[in-house]
N, C-alpha and C. Protein backbone atom coordinates (compact mmCIF):
# COMPACT_ATOMS: atom_id res chain seq x y z
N UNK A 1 -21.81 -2.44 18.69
CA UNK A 1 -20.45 -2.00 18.38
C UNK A 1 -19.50 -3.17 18.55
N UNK A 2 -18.71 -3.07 17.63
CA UNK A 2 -17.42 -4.36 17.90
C UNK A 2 -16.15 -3.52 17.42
N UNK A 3 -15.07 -3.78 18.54
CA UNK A 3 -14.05 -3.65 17.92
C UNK A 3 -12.52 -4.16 17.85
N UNK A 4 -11.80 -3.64 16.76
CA UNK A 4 -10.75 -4.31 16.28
C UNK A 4 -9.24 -4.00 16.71
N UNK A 5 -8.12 -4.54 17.23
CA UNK A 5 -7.02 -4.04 17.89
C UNK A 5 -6.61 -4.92 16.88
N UNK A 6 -5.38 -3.94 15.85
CA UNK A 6 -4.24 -4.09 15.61
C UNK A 6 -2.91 -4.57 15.79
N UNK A 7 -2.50 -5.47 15.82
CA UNK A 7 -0.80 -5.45 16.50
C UNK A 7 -0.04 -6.78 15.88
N UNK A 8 1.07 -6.70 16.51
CA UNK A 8 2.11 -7.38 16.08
C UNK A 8 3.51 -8.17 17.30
N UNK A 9 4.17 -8.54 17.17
CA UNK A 9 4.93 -9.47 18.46
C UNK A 9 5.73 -7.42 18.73
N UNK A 10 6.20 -7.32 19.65
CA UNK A 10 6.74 -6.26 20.47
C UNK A 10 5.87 -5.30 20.52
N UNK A 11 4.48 -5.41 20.63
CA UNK A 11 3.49 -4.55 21.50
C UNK A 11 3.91 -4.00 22.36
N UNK A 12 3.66 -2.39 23.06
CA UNK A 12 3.67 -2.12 24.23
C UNK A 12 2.36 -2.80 24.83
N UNK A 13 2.76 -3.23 25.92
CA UNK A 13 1.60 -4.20 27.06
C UNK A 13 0.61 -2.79 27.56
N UNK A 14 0.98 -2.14 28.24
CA UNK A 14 0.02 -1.36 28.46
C UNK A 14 -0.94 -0.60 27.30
N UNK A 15 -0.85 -0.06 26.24
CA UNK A 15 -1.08 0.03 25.21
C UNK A 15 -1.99 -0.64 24.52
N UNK A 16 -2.08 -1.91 24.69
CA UNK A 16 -3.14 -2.72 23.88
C UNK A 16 -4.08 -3.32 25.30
N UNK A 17 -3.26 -3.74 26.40
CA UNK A 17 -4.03 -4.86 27.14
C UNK A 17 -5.32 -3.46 27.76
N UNK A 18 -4.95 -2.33 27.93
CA UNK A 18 -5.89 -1.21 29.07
C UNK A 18 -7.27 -1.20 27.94
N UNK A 19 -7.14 -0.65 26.54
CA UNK A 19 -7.97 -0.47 25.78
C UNK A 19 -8.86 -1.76 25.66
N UNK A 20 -8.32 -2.63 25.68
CA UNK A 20 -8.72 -4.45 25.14
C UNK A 20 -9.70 -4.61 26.23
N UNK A 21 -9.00 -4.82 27.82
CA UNK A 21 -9.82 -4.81 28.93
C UNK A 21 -10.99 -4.25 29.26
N UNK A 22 -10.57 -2.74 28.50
CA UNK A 22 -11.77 -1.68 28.88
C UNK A 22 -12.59 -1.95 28.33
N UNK A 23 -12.80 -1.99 27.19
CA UNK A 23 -13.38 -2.02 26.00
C UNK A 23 -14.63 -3.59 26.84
N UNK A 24 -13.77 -4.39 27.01
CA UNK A 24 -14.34 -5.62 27.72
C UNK A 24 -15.02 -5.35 28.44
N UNK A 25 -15.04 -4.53 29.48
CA UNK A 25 -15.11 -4.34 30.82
C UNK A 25 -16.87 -3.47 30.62
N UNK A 26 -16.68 -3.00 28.83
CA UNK A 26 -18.07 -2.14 28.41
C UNK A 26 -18.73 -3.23 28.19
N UNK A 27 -18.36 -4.11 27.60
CA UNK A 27 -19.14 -5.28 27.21
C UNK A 27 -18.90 -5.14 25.29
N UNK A 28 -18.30 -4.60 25.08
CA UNK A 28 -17.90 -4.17 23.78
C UNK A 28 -16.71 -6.00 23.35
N UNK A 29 -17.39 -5.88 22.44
CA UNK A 29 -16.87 -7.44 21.39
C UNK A 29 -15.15 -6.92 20.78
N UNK A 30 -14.27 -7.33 21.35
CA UNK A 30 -12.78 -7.24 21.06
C UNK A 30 -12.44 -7.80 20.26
N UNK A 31 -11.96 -8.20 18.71
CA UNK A 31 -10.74 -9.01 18.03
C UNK A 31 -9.44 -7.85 17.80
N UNK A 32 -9.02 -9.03 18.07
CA UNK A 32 -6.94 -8.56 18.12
C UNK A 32 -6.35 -9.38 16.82
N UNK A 33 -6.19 -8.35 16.14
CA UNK A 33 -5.36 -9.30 14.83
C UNK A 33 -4.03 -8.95 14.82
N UNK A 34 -3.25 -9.75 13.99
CA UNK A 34 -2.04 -9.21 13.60
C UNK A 34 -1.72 -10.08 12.41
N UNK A 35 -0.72 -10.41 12.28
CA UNK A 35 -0.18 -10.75 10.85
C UNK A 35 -0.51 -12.04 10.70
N UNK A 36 -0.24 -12.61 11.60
CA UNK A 36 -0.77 -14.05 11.71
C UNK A 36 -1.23 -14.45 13.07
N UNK A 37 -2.41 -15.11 13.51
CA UNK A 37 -3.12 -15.40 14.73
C UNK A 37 -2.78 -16.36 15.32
N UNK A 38 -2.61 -16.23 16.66
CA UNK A 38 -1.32 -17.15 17.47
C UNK A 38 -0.97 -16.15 18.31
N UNK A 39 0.02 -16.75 19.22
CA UNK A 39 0.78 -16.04 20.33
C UNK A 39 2.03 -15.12 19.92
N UNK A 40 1.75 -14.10 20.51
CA UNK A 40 2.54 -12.70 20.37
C UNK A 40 3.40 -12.70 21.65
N UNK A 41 4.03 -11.52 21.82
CA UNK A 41 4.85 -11.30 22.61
C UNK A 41 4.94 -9.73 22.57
N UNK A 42 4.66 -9.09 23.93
CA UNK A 42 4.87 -7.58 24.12
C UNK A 42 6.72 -7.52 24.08
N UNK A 43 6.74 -6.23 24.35
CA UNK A 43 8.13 -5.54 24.09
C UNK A 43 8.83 -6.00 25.41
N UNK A 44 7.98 -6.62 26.82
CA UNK A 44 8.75 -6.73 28.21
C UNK A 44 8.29 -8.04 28.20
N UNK A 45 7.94 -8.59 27.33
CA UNK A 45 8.00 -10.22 27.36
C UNK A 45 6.57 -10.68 27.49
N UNK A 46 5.24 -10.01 27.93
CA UNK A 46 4.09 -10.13 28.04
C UNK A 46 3.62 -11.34 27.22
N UNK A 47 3.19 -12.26 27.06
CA UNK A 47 2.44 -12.80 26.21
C UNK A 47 0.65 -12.75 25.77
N UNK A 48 0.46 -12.48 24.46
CA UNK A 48 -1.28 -12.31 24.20
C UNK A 48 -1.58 -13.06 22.67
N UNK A 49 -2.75 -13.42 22.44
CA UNK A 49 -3.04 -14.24 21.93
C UNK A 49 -3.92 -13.45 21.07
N UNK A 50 -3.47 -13.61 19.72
CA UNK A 50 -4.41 -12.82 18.60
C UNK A 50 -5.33 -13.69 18.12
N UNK A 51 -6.41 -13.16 17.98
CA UNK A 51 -7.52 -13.89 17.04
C UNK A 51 -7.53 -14.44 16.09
N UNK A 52 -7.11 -13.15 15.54
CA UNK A 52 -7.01 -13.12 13.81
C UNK A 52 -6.05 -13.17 12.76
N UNK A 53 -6.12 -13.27 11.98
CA UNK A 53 -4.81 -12.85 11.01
C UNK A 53 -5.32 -11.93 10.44
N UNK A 54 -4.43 -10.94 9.56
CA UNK A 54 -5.02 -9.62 8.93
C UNK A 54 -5.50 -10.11 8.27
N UNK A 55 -5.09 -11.20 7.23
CA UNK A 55 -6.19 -11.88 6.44
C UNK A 55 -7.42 -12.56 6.34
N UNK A 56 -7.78 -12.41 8.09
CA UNK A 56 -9.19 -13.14 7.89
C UNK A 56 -10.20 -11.74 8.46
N UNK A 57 -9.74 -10.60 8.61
CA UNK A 57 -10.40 -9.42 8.33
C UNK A 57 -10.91 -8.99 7.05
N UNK A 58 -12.27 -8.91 7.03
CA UNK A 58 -13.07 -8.31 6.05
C UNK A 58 -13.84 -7.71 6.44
N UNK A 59 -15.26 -8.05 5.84
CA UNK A 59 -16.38 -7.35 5.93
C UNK A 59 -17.06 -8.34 7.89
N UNK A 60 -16.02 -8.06 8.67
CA UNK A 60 -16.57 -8.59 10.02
C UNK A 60 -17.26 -7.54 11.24
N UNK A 61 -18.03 -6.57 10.25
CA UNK A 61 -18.85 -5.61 10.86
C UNK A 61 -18.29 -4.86 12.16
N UNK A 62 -16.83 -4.48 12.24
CA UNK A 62 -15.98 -3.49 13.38
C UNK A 62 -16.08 -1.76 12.84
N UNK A 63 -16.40 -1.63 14.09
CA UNK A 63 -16.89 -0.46 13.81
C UNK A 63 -15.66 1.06 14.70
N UNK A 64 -14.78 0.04 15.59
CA UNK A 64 -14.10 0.64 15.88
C UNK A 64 -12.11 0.42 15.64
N UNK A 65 -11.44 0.77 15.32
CA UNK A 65 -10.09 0.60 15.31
C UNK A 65 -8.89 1.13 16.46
N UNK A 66 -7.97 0.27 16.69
CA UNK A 66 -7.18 0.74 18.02
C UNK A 66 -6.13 0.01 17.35
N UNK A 67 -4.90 1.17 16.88
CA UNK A 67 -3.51 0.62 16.89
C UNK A 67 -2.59 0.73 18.10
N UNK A 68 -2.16 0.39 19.27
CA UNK A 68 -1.36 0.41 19.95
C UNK A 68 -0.07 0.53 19.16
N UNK A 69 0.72 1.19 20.44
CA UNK A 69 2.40 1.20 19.94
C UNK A 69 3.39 0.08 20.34
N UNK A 70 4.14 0.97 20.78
CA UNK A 70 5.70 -0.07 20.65
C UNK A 70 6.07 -0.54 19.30
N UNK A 71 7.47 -0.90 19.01
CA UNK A 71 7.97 -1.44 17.98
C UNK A 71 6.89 -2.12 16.62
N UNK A 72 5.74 -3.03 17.46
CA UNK A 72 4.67 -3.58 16.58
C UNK A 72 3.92 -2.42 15.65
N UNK A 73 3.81 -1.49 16.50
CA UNK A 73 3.33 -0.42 15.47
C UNK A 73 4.12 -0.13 14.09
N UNK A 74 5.52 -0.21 14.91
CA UNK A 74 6.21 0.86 13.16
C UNK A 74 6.32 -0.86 12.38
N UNK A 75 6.65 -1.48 12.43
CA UNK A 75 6.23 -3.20 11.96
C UNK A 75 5.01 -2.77 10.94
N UNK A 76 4.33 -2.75 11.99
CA UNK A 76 2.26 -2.51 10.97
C UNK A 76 2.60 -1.50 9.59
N UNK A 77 3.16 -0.68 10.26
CA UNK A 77 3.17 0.75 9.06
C UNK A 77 4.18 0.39 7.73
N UNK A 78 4.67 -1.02 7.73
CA UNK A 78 5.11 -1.47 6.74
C UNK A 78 4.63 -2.70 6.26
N UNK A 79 3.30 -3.36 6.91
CA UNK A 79 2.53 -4.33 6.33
C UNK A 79 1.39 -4.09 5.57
N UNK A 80 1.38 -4.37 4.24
CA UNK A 80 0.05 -4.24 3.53
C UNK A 80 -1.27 -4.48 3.56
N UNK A 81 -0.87 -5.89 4.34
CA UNK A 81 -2.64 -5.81 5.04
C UNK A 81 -3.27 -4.94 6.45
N UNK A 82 -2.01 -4.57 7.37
CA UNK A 82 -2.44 -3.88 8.15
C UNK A 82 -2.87 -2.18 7.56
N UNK A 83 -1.69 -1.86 6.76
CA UNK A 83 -2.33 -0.24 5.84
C UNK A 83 -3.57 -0.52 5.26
N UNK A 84 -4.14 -2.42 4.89
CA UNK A 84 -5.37 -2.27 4.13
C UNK A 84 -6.27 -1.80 4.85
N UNK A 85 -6.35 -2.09 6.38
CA UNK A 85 -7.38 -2.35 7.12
C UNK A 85 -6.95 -0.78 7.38
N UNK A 86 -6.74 0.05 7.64
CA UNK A 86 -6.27 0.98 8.49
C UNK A 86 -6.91 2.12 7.33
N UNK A 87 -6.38 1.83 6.07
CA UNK A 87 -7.07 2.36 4.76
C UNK A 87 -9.07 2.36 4.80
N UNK A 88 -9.50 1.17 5.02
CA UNK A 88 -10.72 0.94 5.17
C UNK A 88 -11.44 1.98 6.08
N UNK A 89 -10.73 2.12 7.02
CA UNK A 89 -11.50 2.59 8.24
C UNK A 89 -11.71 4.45 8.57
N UNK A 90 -10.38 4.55 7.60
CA UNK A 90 -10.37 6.24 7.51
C UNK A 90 -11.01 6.20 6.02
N UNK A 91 -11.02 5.78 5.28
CA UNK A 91 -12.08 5.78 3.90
C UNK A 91 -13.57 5.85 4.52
N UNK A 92 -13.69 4.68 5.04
CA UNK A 92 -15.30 4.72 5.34
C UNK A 92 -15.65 5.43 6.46
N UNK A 93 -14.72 6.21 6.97
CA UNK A 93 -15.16 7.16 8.68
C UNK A 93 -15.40 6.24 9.13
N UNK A 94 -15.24 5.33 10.26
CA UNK A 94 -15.31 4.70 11.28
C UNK A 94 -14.21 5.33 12.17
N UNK A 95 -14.62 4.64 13.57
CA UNK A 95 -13.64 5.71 14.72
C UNK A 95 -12.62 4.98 14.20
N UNK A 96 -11.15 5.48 14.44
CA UNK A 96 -9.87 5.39 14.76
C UNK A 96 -9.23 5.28 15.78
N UNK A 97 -8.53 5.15 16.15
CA UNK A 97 -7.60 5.52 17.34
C UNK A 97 -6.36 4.78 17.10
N UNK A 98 -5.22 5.39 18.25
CA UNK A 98 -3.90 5.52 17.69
C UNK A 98 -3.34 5.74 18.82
N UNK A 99 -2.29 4.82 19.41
CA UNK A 99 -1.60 5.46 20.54
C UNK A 99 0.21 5.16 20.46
N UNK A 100 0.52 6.75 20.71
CA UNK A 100 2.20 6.39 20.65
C UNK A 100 2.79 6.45 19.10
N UNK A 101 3.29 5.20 18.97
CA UNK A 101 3.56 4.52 17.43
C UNK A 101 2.85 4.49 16.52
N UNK A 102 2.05 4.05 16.92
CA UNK A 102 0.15 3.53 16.28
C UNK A 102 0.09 4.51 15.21
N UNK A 103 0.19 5.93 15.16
CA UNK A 103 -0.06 6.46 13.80
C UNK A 103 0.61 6.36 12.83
N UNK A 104 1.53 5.61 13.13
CA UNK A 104 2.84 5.53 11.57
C UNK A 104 1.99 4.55 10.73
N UNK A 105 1.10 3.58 11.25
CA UNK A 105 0.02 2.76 10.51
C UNK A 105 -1.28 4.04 9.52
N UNK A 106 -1.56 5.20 10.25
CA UNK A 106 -2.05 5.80 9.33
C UNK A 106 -1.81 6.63 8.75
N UNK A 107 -0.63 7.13 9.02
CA UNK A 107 0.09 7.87 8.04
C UNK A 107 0.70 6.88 6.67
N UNK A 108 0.80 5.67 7.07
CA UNK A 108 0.98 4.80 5.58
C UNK A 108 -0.26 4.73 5.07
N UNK A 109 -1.18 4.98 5.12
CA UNK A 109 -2.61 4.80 4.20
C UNK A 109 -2.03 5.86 3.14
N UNK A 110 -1.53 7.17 3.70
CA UNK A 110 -1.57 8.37 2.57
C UNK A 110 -2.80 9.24 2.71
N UNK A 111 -3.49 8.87 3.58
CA UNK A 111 -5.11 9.45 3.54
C UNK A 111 -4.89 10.67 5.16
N UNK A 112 -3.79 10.28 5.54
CA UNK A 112 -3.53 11.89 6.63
C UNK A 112 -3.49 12.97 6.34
N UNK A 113 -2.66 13.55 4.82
CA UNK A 113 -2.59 15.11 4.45
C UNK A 113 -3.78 15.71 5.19
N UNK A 114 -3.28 16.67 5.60
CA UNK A 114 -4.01 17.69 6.36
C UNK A 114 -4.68 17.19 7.42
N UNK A 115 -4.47 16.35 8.00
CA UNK A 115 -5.34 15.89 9.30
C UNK A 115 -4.07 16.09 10.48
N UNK A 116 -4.54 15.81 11.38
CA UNK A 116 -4.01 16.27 12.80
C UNK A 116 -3.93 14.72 13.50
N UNK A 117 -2.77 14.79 14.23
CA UNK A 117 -2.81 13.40 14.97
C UNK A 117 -1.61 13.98 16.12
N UNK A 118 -1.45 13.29 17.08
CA UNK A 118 -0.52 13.21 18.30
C UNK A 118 0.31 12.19 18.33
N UNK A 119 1.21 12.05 18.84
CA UNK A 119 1.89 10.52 18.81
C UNK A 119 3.51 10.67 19.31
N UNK A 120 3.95 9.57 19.64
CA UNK A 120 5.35 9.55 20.18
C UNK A 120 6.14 10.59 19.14
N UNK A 121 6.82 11.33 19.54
CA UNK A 121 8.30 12.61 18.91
C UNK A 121 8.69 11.70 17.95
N UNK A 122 8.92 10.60 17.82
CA UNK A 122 9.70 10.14 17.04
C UNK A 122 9.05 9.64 15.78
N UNK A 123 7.71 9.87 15.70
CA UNK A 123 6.60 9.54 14.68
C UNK A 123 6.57 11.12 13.57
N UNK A 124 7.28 12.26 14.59
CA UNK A 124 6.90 13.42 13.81
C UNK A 124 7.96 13.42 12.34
N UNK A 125 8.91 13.09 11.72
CA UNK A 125 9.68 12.75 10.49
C UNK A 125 8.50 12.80 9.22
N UNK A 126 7.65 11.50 9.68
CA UNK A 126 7.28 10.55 8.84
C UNK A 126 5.32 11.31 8.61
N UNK A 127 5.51 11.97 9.76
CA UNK A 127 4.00 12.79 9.90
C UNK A 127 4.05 14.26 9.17
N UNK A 128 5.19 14.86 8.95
CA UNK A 128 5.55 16.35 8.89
C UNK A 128 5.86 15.41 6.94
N UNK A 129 6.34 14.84 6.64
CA UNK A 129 6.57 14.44 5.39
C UNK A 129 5.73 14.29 4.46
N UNK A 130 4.61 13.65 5.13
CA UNK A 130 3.23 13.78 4.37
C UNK A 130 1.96 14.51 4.69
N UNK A 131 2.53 15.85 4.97
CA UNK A 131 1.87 17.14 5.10
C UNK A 131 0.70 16.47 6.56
N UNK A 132 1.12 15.28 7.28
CA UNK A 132 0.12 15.27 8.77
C UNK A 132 0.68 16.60 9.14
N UNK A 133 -0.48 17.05 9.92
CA UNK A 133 -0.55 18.38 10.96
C UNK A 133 -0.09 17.30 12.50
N UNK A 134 1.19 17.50 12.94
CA UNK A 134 1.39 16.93 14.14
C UNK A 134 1.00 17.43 14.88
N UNK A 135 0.25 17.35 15.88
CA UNK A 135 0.29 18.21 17.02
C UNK A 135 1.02 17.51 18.54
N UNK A 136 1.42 18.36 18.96
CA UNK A 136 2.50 18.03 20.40
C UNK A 136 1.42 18.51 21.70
N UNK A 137 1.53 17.78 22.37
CA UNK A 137 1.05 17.66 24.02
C UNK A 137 1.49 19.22 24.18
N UNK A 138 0.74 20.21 24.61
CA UNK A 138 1.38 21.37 25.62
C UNK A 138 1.37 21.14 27.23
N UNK A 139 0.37 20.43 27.79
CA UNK A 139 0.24 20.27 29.07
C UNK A 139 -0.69 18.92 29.14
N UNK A 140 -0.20 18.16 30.47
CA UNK A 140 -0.44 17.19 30.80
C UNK A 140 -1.95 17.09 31.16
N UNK A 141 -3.00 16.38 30.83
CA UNK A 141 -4.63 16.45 31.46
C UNK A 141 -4.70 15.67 32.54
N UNK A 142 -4.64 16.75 33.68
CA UNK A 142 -5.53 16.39 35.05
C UNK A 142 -6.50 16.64 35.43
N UNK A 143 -7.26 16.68 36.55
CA UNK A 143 -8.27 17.67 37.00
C UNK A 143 -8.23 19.08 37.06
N UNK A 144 -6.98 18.87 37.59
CA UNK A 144 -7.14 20.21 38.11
C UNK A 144 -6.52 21.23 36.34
N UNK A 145 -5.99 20.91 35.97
CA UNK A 145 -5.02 21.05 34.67
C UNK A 145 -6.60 21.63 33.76
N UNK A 146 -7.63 20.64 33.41
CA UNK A 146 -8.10 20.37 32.56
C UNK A 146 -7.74 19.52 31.28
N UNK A 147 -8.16 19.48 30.17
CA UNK A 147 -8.30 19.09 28.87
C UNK A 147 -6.64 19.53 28.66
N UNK A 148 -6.19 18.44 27.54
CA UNK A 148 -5.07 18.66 27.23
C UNK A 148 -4.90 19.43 26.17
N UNK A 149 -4.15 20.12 25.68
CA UNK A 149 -3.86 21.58 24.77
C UNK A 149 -2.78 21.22 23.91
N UNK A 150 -3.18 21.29 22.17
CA UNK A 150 -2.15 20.76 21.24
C UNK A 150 -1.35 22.07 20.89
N UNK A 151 -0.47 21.91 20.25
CA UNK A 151 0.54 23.23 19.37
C UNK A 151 0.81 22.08 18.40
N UNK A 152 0.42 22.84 16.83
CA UNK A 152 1.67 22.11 15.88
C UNK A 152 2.99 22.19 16.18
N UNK A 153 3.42 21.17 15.70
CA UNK A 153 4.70 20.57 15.90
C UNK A 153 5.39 20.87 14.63
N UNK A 154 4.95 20.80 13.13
CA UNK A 154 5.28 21.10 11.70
C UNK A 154 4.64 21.55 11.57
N UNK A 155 5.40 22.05 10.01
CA UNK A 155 4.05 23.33 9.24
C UNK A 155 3.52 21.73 8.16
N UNK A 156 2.50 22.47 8.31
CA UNK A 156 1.07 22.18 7.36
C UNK A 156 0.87 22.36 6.16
């Protein structure tokens, strides 16, 4: 398995660095692209260092996708090579993932109608527009809580 993190300069830091680490921490192969590869900058000043440029993503055998949020997200959801890659990955079923912001990147593919996603309140406009099924947090997942519980947010 290898996989691929998304982003752009005003990343949320927690957001990309927990997944990146973890992911590490499996022994799982990380590239971080963004628009151009070089030093970034989170939203609280963080600095991280991308691999890649979206343009040197192709056929580099990732099997998993992670858009983090913050500002860099809604950025992505108006870059063409990031919708390319983001396009690729819900075309060919490979995992996804999406946190916060992060889905305004797949709701620009166009390939959401009728799918279900979660994401920061302020993503629901742009999710409810192109028939995404939002769904909203009902309760927080703890132990004791259990599993967390969606309600649509828009009609479908």
């Amino acid at each position: 398995m290898k996989a691929l993190i998304l982003t752009a300069d005003a990343f949320e830091e927690a957001e990309l660095l927990v997944p990146y680490y973890r992911l590490r921490e499996e022994g799982i192969p990380v590239d971080v692209a963004a628009p151009r590869s070089g030093r970034l900058r989170g939203e609280h000043g963080y600095p991280f260092q991308a691999d890649k440029a979206f343009a040197e993503i192709g056929s580099l055998g990732h099997d998993l996708l992670i858009v983090p949020g913050g500002r860099a997200a809604e950025a992505l959801a108006e870059d063409r090579a990031a919708v390319k890659i983001a396009t690729w990955f819900v075309e060919e079923k490979h995992t996804a993932a999406a946190i916060c912001h992060g889905p305004l990147v797949f709701v620009a593919t166009g390939l959401m109608e009728e799918r279900e996603m979660t994401g920061h309140p302020s993503c629901a406009p742009r999710a409810c527009a192109t028939s995404t099924r939002r769904l909203r947090p009902t309760a927080m997942s703890s132990p004791r809580a259990g599993p967390r519980t969606c309600r649509p947010s828009c009609a479908s």
